[in-house]
Protein backbone atom coordinates (compact mmCIF):
# COMPACT_ATOMS: atom_id res chain seq x y z
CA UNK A 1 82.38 99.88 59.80
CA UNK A 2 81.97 101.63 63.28
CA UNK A 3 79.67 104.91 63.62
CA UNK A 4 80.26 107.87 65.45
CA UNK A 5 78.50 108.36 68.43
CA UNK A 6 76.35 111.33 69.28
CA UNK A 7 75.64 111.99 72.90
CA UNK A 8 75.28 115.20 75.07
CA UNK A 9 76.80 115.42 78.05
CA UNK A 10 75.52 118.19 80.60
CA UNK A 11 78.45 120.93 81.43
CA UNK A 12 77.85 120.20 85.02
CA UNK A 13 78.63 116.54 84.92
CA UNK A 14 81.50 116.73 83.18
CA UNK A 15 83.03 119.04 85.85
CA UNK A 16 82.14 116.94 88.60
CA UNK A 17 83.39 114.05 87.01
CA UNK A 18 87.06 116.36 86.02
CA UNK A 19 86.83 117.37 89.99
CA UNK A 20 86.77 114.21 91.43
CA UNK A 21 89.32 112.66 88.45
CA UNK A 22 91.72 115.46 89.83
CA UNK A 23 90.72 114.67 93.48
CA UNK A 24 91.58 111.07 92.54
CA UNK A 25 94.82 111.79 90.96
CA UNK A 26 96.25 113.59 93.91
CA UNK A 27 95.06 111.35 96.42
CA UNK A 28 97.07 108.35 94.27
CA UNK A 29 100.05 110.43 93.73
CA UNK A 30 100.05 111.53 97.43
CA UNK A 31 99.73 107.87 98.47
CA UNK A 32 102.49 106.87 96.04
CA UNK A 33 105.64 107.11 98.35
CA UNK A 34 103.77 104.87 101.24
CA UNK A 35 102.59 102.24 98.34
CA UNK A 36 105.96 101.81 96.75
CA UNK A 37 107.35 101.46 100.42
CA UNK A 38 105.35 98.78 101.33
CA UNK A 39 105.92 96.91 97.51
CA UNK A 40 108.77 97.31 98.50
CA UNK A 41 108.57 95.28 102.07
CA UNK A 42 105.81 92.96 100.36
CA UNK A 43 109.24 92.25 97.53
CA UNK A 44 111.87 91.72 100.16
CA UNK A 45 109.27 89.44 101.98
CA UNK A 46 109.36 87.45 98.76
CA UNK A 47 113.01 87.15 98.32
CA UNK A 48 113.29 85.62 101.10
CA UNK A 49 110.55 83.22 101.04
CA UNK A 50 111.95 82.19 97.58
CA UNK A 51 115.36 81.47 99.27
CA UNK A 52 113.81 79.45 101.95
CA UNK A 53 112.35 77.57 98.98
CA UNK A 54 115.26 76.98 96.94
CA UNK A 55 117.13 76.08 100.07
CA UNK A 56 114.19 73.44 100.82
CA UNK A 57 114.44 72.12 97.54
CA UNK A 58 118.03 71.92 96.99
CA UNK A 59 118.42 68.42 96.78
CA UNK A 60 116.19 68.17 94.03
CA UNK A 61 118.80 71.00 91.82
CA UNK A 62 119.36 70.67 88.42
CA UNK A 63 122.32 71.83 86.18
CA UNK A 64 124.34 72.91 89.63
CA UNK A 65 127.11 75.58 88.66
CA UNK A 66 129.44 77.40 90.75
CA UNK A 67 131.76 80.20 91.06
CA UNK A 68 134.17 80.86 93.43
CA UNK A 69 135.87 84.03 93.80
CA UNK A 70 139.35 83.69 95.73
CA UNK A 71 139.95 86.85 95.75
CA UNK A 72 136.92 88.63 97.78
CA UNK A 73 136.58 85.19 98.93
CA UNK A 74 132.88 84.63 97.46
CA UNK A 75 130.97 81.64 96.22
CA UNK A 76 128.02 81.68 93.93
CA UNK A 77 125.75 78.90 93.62
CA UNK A 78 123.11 78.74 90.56
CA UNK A 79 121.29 76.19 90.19
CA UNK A 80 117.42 75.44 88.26
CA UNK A 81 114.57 73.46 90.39
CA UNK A 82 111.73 72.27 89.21
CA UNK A 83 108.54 74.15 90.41
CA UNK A 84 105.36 72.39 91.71
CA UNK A 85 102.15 74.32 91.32
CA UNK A 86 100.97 76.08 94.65
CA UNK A 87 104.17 74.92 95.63
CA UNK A 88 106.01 78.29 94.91
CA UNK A 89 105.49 81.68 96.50
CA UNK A 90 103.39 84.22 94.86
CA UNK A 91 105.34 87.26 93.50
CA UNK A 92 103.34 90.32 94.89
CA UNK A 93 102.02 92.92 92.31
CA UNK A 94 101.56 96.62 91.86
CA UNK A 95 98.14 97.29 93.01
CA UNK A 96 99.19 101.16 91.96
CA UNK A 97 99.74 103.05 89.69
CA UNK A 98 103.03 105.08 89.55
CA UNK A 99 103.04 108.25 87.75
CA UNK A 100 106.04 110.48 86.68
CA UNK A 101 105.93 113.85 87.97
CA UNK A 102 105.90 115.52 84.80
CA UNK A 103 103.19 113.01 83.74
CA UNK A 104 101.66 113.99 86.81
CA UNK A 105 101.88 117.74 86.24
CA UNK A 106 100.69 118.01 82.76
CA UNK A 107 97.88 116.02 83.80
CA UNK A 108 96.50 117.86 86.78
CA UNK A 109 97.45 121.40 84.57
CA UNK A 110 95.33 119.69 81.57
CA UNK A 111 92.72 118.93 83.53
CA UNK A 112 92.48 122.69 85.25
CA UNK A 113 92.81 124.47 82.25
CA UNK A 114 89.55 122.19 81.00
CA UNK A 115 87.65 122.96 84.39
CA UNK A 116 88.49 126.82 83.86
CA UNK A 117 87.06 126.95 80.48
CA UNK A 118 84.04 124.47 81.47
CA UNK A 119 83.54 126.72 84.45
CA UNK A 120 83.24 129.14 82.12
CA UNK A 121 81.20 128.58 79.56
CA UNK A 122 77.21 129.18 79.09
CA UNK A 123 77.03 126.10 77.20
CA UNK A 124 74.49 123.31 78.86
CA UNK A 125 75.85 120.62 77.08
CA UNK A 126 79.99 119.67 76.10
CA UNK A 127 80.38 119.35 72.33
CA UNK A 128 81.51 116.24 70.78
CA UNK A 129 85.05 118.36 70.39
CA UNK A 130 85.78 118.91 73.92
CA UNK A 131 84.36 115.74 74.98
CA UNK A 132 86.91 113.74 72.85
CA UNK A 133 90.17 116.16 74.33
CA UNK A 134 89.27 115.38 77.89
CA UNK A 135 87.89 111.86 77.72
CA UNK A 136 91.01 110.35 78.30
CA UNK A 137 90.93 111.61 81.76
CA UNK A 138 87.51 110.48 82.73
């Protein structure tokens, strides 16, 4: 059985910590255009290396199957290799979060509307109420 926790936080902290969470926020979704653009490069990057891989290795293919395509005059190769460990290269990963715009925009409107009324108030101390609505952006 868990128990509540009591605490009081001081009005003035939690706006400073709402400021700089907004602060944050825009700074990541300004930044998210130029991050996505170079996931993007880092991806491509990857592609390739894997093809320069598989090519490597392809005398080592298993279950070989092609296709070819008379028409458009295409061939497609598939084929399954064995991977060594270290061997392979490593898939890059989002180091970012992405955030839909209308995420985006009921977040940073959430988080004003809290800063007015916080701004606001004569209250030293956030109750346990507010606390709970707006910890999930702290």
């Amino acid at each position: 059985m868990s128990r509540a926790i009591t605490v009081k936080v001081s009005t003035p902290k939690v706006i400073k910590a709402l400021e700089a969470k907004l602060v944050s926020l825009k700074s990541d979704k300004d930044n998210e255009a130029s991050n996505e653009a170079n996931f993007q490069k880092a991806m491509e990057k990857w592609r390739k290396e894997i093809g320069k891989y598989a090519i490597a290795n392809f005398a080592k293919a298993e279950n070989l199957r092609t296709n070819y395509r008379s028409w458009n005059k295409t061939l497609n190769v598939d084929f399954d290799l064995t991977v060594a460990e270290g061997d392979f290269p490593v898939e890059p990963q989002r180091e970012f979060q992405t955030i839909h715009d209308h995420t985006y925009r009921e977040m940073v409107e959430e988080i004003n509307n809290a800063l007015s009324i916080l701004r606001m108030t004569d209250e030293e101390t956030v109750n346990a109420s507010t606390m709970k609505s707006i910890a999930r952006f702290l």
